[in-house]
PDB file of N, CA and C in Angstrom:
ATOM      1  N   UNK A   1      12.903   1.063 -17.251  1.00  0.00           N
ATOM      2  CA  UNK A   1      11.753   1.719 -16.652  1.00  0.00           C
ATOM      3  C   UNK A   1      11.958   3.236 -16.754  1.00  0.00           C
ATOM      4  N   UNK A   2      10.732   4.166 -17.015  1.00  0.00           N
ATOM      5  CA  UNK A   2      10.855   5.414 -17.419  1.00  0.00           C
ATOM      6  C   UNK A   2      11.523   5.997 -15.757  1.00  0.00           C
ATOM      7  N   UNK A   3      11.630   7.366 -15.931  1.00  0.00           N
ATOM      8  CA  UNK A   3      11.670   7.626 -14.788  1.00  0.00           C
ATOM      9  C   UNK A   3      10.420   8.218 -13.722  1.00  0.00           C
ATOM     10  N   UNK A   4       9.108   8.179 -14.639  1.00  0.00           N
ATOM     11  CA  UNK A   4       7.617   8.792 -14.169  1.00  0.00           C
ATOM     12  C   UNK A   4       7.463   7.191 -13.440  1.00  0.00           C
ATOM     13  N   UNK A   5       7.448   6.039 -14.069  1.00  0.00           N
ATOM     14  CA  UNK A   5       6.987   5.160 -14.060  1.00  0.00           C
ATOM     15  C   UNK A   5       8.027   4.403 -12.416  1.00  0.00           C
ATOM     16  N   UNK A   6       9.244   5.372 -12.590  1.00  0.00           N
ATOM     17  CA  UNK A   6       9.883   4.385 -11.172  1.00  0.00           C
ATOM     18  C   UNK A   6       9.387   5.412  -9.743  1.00  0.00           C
ATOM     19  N   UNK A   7       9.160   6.763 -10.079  1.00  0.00           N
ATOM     20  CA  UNK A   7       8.766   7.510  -9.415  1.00  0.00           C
ATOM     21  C   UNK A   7       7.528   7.212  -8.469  1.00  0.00           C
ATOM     22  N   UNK A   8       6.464   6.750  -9.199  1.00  0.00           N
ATOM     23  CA  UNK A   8       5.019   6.133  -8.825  1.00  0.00           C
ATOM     24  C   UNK A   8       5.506   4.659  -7.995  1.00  0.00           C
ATOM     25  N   UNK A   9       6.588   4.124  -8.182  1.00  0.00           N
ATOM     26  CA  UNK A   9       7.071   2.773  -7.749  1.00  0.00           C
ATOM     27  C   UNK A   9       7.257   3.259  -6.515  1.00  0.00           C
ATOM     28  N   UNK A  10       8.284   4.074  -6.470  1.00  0.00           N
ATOM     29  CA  UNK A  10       8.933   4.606  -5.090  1.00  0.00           C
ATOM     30  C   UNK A  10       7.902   5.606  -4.291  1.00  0.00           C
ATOM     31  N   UNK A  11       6.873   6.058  -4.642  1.00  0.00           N
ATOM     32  CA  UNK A  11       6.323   6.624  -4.133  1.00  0.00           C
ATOM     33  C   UNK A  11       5.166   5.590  -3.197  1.00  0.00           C
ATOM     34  N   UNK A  12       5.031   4.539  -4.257  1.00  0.00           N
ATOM     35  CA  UNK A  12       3.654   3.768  -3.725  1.00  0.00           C
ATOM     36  C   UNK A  12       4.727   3.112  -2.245  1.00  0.00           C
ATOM     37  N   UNK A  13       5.200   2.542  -2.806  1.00  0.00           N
ATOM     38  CA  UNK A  13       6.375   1.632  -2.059  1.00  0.00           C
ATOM     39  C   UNK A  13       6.665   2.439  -0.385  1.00  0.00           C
ATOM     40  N   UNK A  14       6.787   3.637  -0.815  1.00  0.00           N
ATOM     41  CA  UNK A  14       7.072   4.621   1.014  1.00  0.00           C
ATOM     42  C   UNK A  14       5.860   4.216   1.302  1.00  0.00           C
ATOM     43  N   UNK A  15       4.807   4.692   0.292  1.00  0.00           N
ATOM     44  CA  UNK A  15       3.037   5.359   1.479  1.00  0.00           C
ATOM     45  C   UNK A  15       2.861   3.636   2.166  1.00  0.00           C
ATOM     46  N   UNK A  16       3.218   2.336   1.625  1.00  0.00           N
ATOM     47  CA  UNK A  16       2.700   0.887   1.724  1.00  0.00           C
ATOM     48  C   UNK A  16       3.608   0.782   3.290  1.00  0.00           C
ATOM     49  N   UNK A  17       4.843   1.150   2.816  1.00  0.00           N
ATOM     50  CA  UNK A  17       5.602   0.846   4.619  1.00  0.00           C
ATOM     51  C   UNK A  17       5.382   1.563   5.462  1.00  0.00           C
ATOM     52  N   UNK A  18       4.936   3.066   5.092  1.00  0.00           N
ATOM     53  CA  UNK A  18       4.417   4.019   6.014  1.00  0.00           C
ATOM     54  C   UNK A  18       3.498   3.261   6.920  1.00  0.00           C
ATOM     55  N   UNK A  19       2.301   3.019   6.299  1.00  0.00           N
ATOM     56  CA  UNK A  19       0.975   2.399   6.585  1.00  0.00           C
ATOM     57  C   UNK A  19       1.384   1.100   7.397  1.00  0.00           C
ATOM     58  N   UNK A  20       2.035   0.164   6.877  1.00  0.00           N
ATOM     59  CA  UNK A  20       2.634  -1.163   7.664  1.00  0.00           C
ATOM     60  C   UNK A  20       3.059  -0.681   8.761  1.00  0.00           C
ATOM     61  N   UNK A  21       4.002   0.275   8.691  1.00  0.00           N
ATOM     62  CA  UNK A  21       4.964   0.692   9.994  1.00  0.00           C
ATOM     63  C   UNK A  21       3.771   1.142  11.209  1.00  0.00           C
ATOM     64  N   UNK A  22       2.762   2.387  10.849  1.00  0.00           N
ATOM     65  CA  UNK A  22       1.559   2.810  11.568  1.00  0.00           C
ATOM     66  C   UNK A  22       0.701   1.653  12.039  1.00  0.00           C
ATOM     67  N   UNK A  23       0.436   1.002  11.282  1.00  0.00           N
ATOM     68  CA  UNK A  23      -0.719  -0.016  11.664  1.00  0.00           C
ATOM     69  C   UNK A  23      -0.116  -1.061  13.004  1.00  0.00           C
ATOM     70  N   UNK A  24       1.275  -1.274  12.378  1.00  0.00           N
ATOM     71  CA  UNK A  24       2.062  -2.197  13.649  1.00  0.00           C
ATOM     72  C   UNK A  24       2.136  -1.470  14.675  1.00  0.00           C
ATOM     73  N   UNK A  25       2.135  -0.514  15.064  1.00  0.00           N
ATOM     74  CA  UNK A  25       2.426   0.386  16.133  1.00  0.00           C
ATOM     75  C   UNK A  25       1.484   0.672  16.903  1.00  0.00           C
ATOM     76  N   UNK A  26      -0.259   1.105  15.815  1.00  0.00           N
ATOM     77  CA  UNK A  26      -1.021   1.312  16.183  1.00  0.00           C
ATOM     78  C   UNK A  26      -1.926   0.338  17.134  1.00  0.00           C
ATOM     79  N   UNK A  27      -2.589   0.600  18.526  1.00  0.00           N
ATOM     80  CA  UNK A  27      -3.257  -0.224  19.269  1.00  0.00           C
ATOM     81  C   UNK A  27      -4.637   0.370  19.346  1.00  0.00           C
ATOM     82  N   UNK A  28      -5.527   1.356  18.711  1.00  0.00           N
ATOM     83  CA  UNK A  28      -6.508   1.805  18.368  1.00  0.00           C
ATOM     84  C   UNK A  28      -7.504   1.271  17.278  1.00  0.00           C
ATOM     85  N   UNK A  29      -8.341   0.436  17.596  1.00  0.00           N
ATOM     86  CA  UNK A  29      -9.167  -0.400  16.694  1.00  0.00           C
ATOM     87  C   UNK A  29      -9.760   0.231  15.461  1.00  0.00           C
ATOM     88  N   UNK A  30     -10.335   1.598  15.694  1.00  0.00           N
ATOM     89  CA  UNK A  30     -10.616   2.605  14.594  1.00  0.00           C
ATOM     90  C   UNK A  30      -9.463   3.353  13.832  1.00  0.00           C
ATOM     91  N   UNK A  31      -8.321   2.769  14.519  1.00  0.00           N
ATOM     92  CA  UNK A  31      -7.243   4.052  13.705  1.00  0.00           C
ATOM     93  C   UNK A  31      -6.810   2.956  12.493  1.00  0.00           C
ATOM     94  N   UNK A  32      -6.563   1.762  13.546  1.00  0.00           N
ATOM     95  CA  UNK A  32      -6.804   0.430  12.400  1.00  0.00           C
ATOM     96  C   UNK A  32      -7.410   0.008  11.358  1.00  0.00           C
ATOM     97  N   UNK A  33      -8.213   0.185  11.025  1.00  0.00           N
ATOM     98  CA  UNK A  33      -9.711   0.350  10.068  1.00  0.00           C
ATOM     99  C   UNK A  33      -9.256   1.124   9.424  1.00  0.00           C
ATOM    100  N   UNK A  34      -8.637   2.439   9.344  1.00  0.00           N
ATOM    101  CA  UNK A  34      -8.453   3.730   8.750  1.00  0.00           C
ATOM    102  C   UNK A  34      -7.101   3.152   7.900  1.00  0.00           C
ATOM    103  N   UNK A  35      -5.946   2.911   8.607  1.00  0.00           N
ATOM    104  CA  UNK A  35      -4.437   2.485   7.878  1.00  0.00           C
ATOM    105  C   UNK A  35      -5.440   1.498   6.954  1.00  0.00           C
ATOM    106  N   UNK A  36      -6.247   0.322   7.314  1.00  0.00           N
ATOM    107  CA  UNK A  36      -6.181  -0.431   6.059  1.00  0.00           C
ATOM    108  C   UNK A  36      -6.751   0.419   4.906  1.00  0.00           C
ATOM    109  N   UNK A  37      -7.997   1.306   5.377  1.00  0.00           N
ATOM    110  CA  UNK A  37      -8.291   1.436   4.180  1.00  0.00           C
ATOM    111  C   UNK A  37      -7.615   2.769   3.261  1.00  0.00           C
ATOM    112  N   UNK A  38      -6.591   3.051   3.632  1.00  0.00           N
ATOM    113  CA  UNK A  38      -5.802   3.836   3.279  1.00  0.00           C
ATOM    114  C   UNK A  38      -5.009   3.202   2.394  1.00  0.00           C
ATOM    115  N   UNK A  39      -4.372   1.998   3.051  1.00  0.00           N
ATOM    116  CA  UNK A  39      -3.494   0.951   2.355  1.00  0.00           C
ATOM    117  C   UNK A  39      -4.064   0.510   1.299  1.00  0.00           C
ATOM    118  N   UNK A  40      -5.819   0.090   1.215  1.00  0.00           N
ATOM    119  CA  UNK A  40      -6.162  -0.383   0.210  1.00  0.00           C
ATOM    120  C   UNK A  40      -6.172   0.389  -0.600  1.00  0.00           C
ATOM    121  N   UNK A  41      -6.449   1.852  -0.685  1.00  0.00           N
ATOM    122  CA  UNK A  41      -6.671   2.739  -1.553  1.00  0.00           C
ATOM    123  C   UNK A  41      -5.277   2.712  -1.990  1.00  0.00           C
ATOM    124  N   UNK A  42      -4.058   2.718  -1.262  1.00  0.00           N
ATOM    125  CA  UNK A  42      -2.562   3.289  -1.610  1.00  0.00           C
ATOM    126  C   UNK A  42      -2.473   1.698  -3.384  1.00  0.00           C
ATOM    127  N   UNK A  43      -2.554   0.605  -2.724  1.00  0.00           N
ATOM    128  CA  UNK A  43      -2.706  -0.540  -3.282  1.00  0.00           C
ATOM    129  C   UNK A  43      -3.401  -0.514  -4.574  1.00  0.00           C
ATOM    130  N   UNK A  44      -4.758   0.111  -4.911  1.00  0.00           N
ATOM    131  CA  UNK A  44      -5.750  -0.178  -5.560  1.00  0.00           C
ATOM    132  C   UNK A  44      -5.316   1.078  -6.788  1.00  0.00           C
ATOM    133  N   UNK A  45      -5.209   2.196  -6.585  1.00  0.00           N
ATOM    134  CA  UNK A  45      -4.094   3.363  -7.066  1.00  0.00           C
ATOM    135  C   UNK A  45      -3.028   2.858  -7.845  1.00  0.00           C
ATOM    136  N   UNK A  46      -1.658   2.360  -7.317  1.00  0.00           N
ATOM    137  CA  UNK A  46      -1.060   1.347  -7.818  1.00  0.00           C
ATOM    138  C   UNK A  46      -1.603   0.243  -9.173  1.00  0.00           C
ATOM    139  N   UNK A  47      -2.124  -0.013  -8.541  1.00  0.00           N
ATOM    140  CA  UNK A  47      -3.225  -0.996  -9.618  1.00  0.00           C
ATOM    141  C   UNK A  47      -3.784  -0.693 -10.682  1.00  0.00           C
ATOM    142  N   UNK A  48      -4.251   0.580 -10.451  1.00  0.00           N
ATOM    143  CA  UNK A  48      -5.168   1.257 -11.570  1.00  0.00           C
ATOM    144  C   UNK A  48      -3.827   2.018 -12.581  1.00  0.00           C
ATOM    145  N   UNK A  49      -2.591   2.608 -11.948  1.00  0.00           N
ATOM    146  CA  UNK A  49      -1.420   2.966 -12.433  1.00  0.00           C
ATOM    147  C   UNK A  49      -0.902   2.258 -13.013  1.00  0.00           C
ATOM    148  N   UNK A  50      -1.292   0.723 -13.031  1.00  0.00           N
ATOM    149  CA  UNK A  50      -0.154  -0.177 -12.952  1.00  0.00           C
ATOM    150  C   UNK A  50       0.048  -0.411 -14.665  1.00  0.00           C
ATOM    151  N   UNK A  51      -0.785  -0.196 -15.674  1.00  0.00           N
ATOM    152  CA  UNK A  51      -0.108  -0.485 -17.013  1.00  0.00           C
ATOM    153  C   UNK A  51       0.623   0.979 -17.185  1.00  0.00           C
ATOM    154  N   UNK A  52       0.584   2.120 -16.524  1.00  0.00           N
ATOM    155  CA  UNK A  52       1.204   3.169 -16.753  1.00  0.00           C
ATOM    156  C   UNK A  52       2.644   3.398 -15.682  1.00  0.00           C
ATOM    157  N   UNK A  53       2.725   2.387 -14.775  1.00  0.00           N
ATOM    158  CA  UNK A  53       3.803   2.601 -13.493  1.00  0.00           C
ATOM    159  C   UNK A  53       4.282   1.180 -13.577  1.00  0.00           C
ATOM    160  N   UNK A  54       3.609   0.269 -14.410  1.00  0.00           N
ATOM    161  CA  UNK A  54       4.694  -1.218 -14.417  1.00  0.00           C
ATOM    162  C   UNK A  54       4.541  -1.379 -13.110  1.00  0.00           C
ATOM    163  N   UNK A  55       4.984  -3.210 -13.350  1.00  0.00           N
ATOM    164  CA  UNK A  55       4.892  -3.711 -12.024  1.00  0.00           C
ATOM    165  C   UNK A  55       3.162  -3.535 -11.249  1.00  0.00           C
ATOM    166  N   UNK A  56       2.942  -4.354  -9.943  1.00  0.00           N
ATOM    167  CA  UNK A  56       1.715  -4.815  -9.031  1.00  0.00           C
ATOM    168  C   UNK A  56       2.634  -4.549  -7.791  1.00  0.00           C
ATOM    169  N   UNK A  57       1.885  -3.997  -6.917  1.00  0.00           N
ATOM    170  CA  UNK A  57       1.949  -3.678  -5.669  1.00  0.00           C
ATOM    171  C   UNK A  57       1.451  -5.289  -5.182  1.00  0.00           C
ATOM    172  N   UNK A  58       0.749  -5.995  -5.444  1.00  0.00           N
ATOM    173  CA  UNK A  58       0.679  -7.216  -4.689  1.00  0.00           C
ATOM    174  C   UNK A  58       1.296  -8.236  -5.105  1.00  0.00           C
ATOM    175  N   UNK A  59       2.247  -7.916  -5.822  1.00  0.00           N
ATOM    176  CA  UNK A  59       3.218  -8.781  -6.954  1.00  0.00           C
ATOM    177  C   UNK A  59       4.462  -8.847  -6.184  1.00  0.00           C
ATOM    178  N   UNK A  60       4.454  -7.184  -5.311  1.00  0.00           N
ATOM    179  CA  UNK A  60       5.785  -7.029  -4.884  1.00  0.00           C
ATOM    180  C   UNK A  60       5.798  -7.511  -2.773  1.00  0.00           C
ATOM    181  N   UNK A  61       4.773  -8.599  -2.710  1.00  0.00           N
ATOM    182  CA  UNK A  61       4.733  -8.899  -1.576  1.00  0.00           C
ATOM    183  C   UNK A  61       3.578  -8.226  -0.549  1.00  0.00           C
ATOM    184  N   UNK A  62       3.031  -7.474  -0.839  1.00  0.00           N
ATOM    185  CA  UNK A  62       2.376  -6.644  -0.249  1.00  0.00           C
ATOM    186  C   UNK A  62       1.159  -7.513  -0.175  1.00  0.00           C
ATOM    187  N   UNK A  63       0.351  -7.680   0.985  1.00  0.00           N
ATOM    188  CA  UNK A  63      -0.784  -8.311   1.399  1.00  0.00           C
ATOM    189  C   UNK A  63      -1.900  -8.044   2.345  1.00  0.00           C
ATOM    190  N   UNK A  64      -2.605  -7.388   1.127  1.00  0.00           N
ATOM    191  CA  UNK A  64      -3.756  -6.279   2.489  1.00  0.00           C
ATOM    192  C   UNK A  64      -4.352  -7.571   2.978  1.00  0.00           C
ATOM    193  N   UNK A  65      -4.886  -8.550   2.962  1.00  0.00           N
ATOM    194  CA  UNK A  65      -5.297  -9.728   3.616  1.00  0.00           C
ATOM    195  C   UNK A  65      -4.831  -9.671   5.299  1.00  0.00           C
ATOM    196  N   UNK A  66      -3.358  -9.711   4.699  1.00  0.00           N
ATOM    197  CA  UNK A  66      -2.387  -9.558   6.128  1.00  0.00           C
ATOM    198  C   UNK A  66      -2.980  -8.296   7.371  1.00  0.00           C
ATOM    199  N   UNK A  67      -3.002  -7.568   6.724  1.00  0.00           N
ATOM    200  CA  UNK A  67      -3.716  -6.489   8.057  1.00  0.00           C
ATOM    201  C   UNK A  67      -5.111  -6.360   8.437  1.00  0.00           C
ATOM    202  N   UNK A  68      -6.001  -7.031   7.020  1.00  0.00           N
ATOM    203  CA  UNK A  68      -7.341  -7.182   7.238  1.00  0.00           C
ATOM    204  C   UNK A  68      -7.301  -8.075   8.645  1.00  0.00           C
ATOM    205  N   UNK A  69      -7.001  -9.030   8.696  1.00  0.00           N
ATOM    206  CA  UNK A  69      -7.243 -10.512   9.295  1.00  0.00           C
ATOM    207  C   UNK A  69      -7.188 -10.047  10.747  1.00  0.00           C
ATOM    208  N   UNK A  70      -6.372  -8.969  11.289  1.00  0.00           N
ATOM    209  CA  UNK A  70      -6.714  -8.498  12.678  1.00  0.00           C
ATOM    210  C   UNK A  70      -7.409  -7.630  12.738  1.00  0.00           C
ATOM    211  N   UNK A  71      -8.268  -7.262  12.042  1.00  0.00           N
ATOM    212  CA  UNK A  71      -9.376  -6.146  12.469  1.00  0.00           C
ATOM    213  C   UNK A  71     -10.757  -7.339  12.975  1.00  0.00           C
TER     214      UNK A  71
END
């Protein structure tokens, strides 16, 4: 793996636990709404990177489903 391409890995990879870590913490119904769709964007980014950054963000466990389902 290049090193641009592990960079975008490790980068997506912080903003995804960032967001997990916030959202678990968070008890604000609108701040909630906001982490997902942050997450989805962090996710969807990834995605659109992904023949240029290798590898799927939802490949690597990651499941916006999972945080949707309590809003």
């Amino acid at each position: 793996m290049e090193p641009s391409h592990l960079n975008v890995n490790i980068l997506t990879h912080t903003a995804i636990a960032a967001l997990k870590n916030a959202y678990q913490e968070c008890t604000d119904k609108a701040a909630k709404e906001s982490i997902i769709t942050a997450f989805k964007a962090v996710i969807q980014l990834h995605n659109d990177l992904g023949s240029n950054a290798g590898g799927d963000a939802e490949d690597d466990g990651y499941d916006p489903g999972e945080y949707c389902a309590a809003v």
